[in-house]
Protein backbone atom coordinates (compact mmCIF):
# COMPACT_ATOMS: atom_id res chain seq x y z
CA UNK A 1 101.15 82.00 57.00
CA UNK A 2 102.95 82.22 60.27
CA UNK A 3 101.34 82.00 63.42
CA UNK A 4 99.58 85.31 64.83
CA UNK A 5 100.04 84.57 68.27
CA UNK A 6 100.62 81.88 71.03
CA UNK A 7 96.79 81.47 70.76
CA UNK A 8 96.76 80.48 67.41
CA UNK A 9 99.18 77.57 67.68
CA UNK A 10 97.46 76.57 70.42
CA UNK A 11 93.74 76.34 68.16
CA UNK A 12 96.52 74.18 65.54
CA UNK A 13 97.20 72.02 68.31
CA UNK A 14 93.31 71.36 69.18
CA UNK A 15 92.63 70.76 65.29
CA UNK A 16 95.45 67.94 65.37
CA UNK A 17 93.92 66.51 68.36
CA UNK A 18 97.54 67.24 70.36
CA UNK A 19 96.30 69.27 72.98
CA UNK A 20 94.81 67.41 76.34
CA UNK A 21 92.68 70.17 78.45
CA UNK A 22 92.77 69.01 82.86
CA UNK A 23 89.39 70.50 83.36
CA UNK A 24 89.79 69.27 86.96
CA UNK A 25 91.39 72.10 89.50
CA UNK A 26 94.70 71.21 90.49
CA UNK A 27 97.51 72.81 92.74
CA UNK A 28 99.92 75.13 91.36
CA UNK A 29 102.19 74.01 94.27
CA UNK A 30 102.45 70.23 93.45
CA UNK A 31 99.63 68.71 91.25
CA UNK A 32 101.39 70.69 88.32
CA UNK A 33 104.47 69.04 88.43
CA UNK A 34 103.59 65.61 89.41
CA UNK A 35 100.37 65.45 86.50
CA UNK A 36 103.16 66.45 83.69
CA UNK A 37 105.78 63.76 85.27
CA UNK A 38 103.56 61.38 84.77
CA UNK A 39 102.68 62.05 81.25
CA UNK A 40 106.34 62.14 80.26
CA UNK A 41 107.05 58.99 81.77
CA UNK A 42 103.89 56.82 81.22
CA UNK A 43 103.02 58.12 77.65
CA UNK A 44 105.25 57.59 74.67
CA UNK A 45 106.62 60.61 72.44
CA UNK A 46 104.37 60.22 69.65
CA UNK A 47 101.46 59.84 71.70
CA UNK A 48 102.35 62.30 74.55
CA UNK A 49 99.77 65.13 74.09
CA UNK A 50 100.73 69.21 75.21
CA UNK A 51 98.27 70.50 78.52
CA UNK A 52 96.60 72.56 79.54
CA UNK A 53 95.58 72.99 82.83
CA UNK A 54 92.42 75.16 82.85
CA UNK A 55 91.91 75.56 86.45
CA UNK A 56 95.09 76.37 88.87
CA UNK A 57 93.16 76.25 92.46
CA UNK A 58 92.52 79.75 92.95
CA UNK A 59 93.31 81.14 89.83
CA UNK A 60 91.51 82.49 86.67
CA UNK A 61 94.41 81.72 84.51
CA UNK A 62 94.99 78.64 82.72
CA UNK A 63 99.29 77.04 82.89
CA UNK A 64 99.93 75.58 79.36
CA UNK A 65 103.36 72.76 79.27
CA UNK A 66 104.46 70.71 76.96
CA UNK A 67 103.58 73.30 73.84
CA UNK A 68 106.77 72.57 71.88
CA UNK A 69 108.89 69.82 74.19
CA UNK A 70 105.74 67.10 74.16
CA UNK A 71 107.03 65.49 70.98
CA UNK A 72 108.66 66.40 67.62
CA UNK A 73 105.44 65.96 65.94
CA UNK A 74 103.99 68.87 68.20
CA UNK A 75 107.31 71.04 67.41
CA UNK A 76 106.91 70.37 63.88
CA UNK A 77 103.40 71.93 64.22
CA UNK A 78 104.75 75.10 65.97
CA UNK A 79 106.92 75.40 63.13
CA UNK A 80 104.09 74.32 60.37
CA UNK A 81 106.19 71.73 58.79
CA UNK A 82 106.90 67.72 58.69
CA UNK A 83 109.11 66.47 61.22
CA UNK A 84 111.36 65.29 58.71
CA UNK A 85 111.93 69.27 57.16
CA UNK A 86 112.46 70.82 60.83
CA UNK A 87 116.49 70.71 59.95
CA UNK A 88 115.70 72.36 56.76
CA UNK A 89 113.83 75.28 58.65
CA UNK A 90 116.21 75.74 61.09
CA UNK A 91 119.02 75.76 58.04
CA UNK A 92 117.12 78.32 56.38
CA UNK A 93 116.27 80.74 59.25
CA UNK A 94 119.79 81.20 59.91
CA UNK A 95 120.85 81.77 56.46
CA UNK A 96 117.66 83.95 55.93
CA UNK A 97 116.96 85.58 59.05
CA UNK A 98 114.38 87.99 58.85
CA UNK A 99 114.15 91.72 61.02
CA UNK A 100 111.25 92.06 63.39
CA UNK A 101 109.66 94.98 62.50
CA UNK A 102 108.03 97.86 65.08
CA UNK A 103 103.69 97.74 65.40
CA UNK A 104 101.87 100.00 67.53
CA UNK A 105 99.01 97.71 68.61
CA UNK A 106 100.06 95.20 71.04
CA UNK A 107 97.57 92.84 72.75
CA UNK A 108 100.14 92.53 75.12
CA UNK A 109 99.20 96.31 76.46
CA UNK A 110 95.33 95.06 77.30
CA UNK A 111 95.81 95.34 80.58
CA UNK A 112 98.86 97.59 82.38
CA UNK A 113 99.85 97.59 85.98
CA UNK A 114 102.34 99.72 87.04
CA UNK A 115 104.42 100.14 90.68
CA UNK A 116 102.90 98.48 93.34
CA UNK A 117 100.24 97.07 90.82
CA UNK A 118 102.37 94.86 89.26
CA UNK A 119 102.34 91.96 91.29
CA UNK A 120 103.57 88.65 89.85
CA UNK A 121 101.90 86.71 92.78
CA UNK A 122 98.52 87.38 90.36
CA UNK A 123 99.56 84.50 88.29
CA UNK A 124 100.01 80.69 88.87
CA UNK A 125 103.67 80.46 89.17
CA UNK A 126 103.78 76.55 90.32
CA UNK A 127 106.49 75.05 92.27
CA UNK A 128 108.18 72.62 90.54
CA UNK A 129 110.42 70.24 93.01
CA UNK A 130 108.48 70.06 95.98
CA UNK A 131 110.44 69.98 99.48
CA UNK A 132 113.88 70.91 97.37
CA UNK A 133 112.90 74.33 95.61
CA UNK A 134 113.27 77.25 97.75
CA UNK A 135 109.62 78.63 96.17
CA UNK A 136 107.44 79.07 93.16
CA UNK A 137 109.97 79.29 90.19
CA UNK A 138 109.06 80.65 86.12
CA UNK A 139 110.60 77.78 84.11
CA UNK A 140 109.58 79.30 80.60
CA UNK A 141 110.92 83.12 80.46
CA UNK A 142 112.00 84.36 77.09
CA UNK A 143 114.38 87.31 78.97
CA UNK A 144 115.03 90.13 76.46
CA UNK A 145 118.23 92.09 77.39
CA UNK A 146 120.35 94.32 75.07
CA UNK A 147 124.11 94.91 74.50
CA UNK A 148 124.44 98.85 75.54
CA UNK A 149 127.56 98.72 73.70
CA UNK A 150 126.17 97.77 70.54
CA UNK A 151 122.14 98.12 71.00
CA UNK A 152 121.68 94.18 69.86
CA UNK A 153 118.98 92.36 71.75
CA UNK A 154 119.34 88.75 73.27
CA UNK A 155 116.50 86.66 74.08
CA UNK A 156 117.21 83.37 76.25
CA UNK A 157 115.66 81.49 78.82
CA UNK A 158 116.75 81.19 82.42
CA UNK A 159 115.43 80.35 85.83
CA UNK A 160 113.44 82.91 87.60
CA UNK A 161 112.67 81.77 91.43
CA UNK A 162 109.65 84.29 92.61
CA UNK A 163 110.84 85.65 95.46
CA UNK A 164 108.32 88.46 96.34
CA UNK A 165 106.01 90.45 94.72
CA UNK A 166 108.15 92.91 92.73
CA UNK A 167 111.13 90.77 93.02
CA UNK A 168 112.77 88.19 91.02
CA UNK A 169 115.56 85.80 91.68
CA UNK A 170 117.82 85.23 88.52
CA UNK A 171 120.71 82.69 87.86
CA UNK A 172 122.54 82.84 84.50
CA UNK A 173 125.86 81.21 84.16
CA UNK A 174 128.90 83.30 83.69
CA UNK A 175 129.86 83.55 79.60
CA UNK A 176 126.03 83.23 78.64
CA UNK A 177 125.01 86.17 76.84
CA UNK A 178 122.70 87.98 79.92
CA UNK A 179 125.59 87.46 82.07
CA UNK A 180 127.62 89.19 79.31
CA UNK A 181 125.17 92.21 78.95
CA UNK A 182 125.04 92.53 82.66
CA UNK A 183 128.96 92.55 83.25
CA UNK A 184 128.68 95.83 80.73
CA UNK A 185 126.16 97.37 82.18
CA UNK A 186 128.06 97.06 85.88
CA UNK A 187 131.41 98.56 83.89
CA UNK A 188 129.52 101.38 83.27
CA UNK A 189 127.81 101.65 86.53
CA UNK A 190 124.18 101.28 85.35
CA UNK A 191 120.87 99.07 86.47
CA UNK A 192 120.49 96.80 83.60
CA UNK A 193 116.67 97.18 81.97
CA UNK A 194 114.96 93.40 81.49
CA UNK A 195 111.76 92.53 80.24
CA UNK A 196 110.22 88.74 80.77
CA UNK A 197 108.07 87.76 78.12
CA UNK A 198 105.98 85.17 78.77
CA UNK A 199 103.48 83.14 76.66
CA UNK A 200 105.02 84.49 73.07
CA UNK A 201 105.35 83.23 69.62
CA UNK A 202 106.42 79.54 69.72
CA UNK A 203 109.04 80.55 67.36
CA UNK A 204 110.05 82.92 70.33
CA UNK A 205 110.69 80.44 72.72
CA UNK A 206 112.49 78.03 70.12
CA UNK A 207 115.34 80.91 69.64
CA UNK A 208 115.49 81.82 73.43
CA UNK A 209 116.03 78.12 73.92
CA UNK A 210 119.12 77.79 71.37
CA UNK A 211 122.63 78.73 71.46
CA UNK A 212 123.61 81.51 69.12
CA UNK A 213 127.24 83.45 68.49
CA UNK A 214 126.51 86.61 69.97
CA UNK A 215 126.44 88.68 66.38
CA UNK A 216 123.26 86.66 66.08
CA UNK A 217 119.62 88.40 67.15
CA UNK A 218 117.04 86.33 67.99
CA UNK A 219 114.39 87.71 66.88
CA UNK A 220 115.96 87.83 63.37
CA UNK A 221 116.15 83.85 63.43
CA UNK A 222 112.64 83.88 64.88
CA UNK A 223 111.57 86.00 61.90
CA UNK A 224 113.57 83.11 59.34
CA UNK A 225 111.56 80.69 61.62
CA UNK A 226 108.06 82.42 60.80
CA UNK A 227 108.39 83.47 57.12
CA UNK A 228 107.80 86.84 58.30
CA UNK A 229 108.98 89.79 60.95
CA UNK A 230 108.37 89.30 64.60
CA UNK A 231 106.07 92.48 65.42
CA UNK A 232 107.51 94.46 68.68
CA UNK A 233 106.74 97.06 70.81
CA UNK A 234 108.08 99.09 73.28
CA UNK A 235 108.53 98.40 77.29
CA UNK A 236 106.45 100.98 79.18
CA UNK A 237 109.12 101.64 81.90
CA UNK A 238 112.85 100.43 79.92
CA UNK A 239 114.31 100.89 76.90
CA UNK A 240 113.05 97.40 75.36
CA UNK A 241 111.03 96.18 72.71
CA UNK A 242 109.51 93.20 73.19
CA UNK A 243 107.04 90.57 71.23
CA UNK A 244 103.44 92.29 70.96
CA UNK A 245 101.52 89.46 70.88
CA UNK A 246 102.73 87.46 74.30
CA UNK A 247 100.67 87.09 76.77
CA UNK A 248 102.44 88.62 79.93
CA UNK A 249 105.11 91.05 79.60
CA UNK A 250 107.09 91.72 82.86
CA UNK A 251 109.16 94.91 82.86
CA UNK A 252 112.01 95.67 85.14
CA UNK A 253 116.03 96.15 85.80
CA UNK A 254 118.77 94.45 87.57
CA UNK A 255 120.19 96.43 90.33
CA UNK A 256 123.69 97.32 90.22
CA UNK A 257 125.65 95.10 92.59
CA UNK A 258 123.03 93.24 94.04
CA UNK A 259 122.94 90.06 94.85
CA UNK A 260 120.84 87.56 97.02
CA UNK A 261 120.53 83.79 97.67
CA UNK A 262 119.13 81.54 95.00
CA UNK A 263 117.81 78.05 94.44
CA UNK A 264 118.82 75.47 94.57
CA UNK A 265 115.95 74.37 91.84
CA UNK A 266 115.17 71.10 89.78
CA UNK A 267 117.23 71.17 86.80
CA UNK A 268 117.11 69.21 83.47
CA UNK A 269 120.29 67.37 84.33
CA UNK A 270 117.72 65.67 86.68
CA UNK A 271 119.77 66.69 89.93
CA UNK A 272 118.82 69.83 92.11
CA UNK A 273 121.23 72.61 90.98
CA UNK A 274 122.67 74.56 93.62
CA UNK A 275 121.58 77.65 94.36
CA UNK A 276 123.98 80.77 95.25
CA UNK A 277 124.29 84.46 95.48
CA UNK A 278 123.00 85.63 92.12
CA UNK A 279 121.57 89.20 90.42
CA UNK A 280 117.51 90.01 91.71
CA UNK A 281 115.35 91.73 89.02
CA UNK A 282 113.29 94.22 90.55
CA UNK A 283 109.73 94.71 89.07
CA UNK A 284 108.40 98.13 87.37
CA UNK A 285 105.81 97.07 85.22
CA UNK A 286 104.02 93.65 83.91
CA UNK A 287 101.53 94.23 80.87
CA UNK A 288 99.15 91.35 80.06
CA UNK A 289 96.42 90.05 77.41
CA UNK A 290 93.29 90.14 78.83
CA UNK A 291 93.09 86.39 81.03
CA UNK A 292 96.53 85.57 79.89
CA UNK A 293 97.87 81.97 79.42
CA UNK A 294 100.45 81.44 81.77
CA UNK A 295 103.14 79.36 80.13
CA UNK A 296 105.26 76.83 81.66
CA UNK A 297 108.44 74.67 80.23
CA UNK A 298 108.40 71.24 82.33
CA UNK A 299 111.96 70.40 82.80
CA UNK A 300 113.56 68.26 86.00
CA UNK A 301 114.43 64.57 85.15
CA UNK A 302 114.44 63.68 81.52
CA UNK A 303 112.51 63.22 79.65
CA UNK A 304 111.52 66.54 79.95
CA UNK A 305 110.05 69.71 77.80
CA UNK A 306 113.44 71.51 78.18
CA UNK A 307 115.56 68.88 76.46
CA UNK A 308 113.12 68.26 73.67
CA UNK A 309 113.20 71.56 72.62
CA UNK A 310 117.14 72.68 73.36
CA UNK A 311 117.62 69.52 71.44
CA UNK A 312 116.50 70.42 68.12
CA UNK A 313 117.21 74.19 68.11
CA UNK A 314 120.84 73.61 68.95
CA UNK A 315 121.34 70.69 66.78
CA UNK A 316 120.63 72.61 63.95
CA UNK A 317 122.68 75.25 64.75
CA UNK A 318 125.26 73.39 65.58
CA UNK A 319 124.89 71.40 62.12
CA UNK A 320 124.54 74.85 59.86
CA UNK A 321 128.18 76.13 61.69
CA UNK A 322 129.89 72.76 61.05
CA UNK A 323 128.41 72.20 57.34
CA UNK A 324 127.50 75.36 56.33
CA UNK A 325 129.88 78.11 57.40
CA UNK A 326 132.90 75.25 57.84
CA UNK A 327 132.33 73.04 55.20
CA UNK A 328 132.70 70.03 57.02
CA UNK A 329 132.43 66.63 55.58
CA UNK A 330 129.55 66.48 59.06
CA UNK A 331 126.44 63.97 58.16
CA UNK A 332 124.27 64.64 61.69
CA UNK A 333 124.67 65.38 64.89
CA UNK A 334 122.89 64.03 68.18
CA UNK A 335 122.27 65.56 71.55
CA UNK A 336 120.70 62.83 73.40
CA UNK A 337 117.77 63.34 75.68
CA UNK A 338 118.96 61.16 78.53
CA UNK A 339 122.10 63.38 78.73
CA UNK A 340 119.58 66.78 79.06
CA UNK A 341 121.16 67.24 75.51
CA UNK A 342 124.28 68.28 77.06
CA UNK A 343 126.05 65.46 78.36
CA UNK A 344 126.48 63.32 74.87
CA UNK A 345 127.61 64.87 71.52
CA UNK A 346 126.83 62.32 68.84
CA UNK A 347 128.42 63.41 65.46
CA UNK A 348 128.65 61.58 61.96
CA UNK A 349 131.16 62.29 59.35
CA UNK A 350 131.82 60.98 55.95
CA UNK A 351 135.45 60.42 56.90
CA UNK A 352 138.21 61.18 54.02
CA UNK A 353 141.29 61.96 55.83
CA UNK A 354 143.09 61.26 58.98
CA UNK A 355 142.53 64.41 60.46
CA UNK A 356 138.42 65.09 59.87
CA UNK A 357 137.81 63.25 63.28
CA UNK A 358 139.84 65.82 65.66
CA UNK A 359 138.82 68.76 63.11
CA UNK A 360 135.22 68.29 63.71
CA UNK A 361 135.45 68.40 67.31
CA UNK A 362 137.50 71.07 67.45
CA UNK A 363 135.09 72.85 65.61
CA UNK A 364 132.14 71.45 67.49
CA UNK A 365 133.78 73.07 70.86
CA UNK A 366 134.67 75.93 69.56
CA UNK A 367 130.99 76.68 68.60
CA UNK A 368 129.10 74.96 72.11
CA UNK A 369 132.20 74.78 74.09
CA UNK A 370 129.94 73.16 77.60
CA UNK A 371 128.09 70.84 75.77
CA UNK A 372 129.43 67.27 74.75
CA UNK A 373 131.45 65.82 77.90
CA UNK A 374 131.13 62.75 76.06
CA UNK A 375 132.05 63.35 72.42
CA UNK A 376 131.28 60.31 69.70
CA UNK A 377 132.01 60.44 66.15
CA UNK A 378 130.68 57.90 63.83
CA UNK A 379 130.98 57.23 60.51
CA UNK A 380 128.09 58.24 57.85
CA UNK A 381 126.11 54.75 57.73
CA UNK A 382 125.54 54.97 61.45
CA UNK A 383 122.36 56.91 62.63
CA UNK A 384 123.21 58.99 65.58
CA UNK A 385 119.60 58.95 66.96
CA UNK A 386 119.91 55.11 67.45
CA UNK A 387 121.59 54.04 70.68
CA UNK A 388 122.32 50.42 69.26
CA UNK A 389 123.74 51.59 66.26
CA UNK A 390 125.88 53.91 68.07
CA UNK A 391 127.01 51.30 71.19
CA UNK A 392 128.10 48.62 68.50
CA UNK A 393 130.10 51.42 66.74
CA UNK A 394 132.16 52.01 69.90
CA UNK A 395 132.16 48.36 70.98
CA UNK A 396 133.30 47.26 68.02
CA UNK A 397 135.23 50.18 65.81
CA UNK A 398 137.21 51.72 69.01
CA UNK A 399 140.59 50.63 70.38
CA UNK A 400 140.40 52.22 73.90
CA UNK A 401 143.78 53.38 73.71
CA UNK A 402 144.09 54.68 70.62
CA UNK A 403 140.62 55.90 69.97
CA UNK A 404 139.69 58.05 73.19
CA UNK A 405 140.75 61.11 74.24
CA UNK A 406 140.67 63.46 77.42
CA UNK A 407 141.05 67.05 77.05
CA UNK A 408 141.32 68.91 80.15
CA UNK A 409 140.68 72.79 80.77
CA UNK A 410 137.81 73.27 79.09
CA UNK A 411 134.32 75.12 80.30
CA UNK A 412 131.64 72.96 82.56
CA UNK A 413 127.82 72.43 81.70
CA UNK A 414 127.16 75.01 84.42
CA UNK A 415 124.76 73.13 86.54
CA UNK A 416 126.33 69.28 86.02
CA UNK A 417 126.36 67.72 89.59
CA UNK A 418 129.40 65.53 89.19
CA UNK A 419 131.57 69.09 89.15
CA UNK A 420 131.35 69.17 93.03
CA UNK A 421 128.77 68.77 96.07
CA UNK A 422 125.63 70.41 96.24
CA UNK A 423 126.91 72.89 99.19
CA UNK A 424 129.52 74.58 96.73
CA UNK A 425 126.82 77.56 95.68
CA UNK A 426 126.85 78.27 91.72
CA UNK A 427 129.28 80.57 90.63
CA UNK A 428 132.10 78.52 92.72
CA UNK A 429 135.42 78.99 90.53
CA UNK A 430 135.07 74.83 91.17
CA UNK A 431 132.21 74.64 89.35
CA UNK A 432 133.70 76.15 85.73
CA UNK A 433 136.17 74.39 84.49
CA UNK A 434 135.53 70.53 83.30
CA UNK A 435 136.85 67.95 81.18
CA UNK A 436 136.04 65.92 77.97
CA UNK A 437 136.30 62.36 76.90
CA UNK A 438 136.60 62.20 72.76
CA UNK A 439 135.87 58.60 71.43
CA UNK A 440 136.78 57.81 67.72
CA UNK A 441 133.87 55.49 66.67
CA UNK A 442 134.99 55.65 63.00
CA UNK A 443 136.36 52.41 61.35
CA UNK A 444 140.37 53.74 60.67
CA UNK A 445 140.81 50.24 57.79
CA UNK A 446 138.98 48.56 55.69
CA UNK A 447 136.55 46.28 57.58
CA UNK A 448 134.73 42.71 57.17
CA UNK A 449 131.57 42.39 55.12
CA UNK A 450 128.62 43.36 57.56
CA UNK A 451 127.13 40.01 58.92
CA UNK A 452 123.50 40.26 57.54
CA UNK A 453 121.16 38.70 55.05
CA UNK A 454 121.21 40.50 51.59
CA UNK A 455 119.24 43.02 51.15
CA UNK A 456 116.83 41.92 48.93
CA UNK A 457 116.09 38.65 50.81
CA UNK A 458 115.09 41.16 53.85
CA UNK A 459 112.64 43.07 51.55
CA UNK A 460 111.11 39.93 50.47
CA UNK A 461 110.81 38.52 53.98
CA UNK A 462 109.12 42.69 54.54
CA UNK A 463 106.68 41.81 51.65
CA UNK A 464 105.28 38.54 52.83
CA UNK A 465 105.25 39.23 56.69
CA UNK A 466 101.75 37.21 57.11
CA UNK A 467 103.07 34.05 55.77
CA UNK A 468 105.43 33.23 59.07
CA UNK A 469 102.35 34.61 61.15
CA UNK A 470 104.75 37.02 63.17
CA UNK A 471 102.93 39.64 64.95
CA UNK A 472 102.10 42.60 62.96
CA UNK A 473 105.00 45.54 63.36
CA UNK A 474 104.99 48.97 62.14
């Protein structure tokens, strides 16, 4: 049975002993940021625990990170599954999404604060990069928008500097969906209603996190996710429906033709991303449960929260498109953390003709055009998710010349620093156009015999470990 609530995952997290409360106050405005660095460098994946940080200094309400980037094992717990079957859910939630359906009690609605009420300096908004960001920034917003053309909703996640009490500053790269509700919404002259949901299902924030055509609703994967709907209900002050159970709701629109100076802000490329002239949202209404849990994605330098969970959402969408809806002959696919799962596009292919190579990463732009600068495709008995495995498949199965590729024209990872200095404000025409480098890591001819013992000499050497008196290994 699915989760009820961010709440409930969080109890799952306590039972499995994942879940590290800082009963110590701390400050929003650095202690925050520095406590989770720490944890993400000095502790190792399997052991890295989600926090919570139960007293912000002068706050009543308690900033949870970590809750589905900490580790796989803790995602696979948000998704009540092994680690090993999260492909498998993500597979099936896209080929069986599921509609959210509507409820009419929301524990999101426990407490209501309308106009001048609603004042988003009441929660623990922390600053993230101190003496770079321009403020306080929400790192974890699951922003609900719909098309007005065609009434489907969007939920993704974007930064959110808090700029005043009522007023939000919002940066979303030209070509992502917001951007694309918003340019229809200024063709036909019209504010664009928002709402911010904060604190909601983890399968929410999995789906806001992943790239999706833009046929797809999110809250019909989320629903595949869950094994059952997502319940909504209805903004108080725009036309939205939004997740019932979050914790903090945060209602508003996006002014026609308004536009004020942004960031720059510490980005998961780990490299401040310049800031610009971007869209405000302006504040009507926030709802809230009753001492909410503020929720916080910890992003910056990898390893980070952010990657973690982009990582496995969009490498199983990107897997379902290639095998799935293309039928092609793709094995796995990689996007490695140290490149904020952008950078590197790891793919293996059972390779049967000449052409699979370039038709596979054709295909794999087509669907995720920005990410990948660095494309690798390796053949089936190579495992992506090993960086040995894959360096001694391009030191060793790739003629430079032949085997490696530029394509030119194609769209930028919008906030990548190499695309130009940090003065050149997002939104820059310099900042959207990139390049690609495709490397051909498959063996073209038959090859030597690998240079290894025989298998079953290894397994016997596995089987009697103790008797060379070799330290123990797992």
């Amino acid at each position: 049975m699915a989760y009820a609530d961010l709440r409930e995952y969080i109890a799952a997290l306590e039972r499995r002993g994942k879940l590290h409360h800082v009963k110590a106050e701390v400050d929003k405005d650095w202690e925050i940021a520095a406590v989770c660095r720490r944890v993400f460098q000095k502790i190792p994946d399997e052991k890295r625990p989600v926090l919570m940080f139960d007293r912000p200094k002068g706050f009543d309400i308690p900033v949870l990170a970590g809750s589905l980037g900490a580790s796989s094992e803790v995602y696979s717990i948000a998704l009540q599954c092994a680690v090993e079957e999260i492909g498998s859910r993500w597979e099936k939630a896209q080929l069986h999404p599921i509609k959210p359906v509507r409820v009419s009690t929301a524990p999101c609605k426990e407490k209501i604060l309308r106009g001048e009420e609603a004042d988003l300096t009441l929660f623990p908004n922390p600053i993230w990069t101190v003496e770079h960001d321009p403020g306080p920034y929400m790192t974890a917003p699951c922003i609900v928008s719909k098309d007005p053309d065609h009434g489907t909703y969007n939920v993704g996640t974007y930064r959110l500097q808090v700029k005043e009490k009522r007023k939000l500053g919002l940066w979303a790269a030209e070509g992502q969906h917001l951007s694309m509700h918003r340019r229809k919404y200024e063709a036909k002259g019209q504010a664009m209603p928002v709402a911010v949901v904060l604190g909601a299902d983890p399968t929410i924030e999995m789906v806001s996190v992943t790239k999706f055509s833009p046929a797809i609703e999110e809250y019909d994967v989320a629903g595949g996710l869950r094994g059952e709907p997502v319940g909504l209900v209805s903004c108080e002050t725009v036309p939205l429906e939004v997740p019932a159970s979050a914790e903090i709701v945060i209602e508003g629109e996006i002014p026609l033709g308004v536009c004020e100076p942004e960031g720059p802000f510490g980005e998961y490329t780990g490299y401040m991303g310049a800031g610009g002239d971007m869209p405000i949202i302006q504040v009507s209404c926030i709802t809230h449960r009753s001492r909410p849990i503020y929720r916080a994605f910890f992003s910056q330098m990898p390893p980070s929260e952010s990657s973690t969970i982009r990582r496995t959402g969009w490498e199983q969408a990107m897997l379902k498109h290639l095998k799935v809806d293309l039928g092609l002959p793709v094995r796995d696919l990689h996007l490695p953390a140290c490149g904020g799962t952008t950078g590197w596009m790891i793919i293996s292919i059972k390779r049967i003709h000449a052409w699979d190579v370039k038709e596979v990463v054709h295909a794999a732009m087509g669907f995720a055009s920005p990410f990948g600068k660095f494309i690798v495709v390796v053949d089936e008995d190579i495992d992506v998710r090993d960086p040995f495995q894959v360096q001694w498949a391009m030191s060793f199965h790739v003629q430079p010349e032949r085997d490696i590729d530029i394509v030119r024209g194609v769209k930028a990872i919008g906030l990548d620093p190499s695309q130009a200095p940090p003065e050149v404000p997002q939104g820059d025409p310099s900042r959207w156009i990139s390049s690609k480098a495709i490397i051909d890591a498959t063996r073209k001819h038959p090859f030597p015999p690998l240079a290894l013992p025989p298998k079953e000499h290894l397994k016997r050497v596995d089987a009697q470990w103790e008797k060379y008196g070799l330290p123990r290994v797992e």
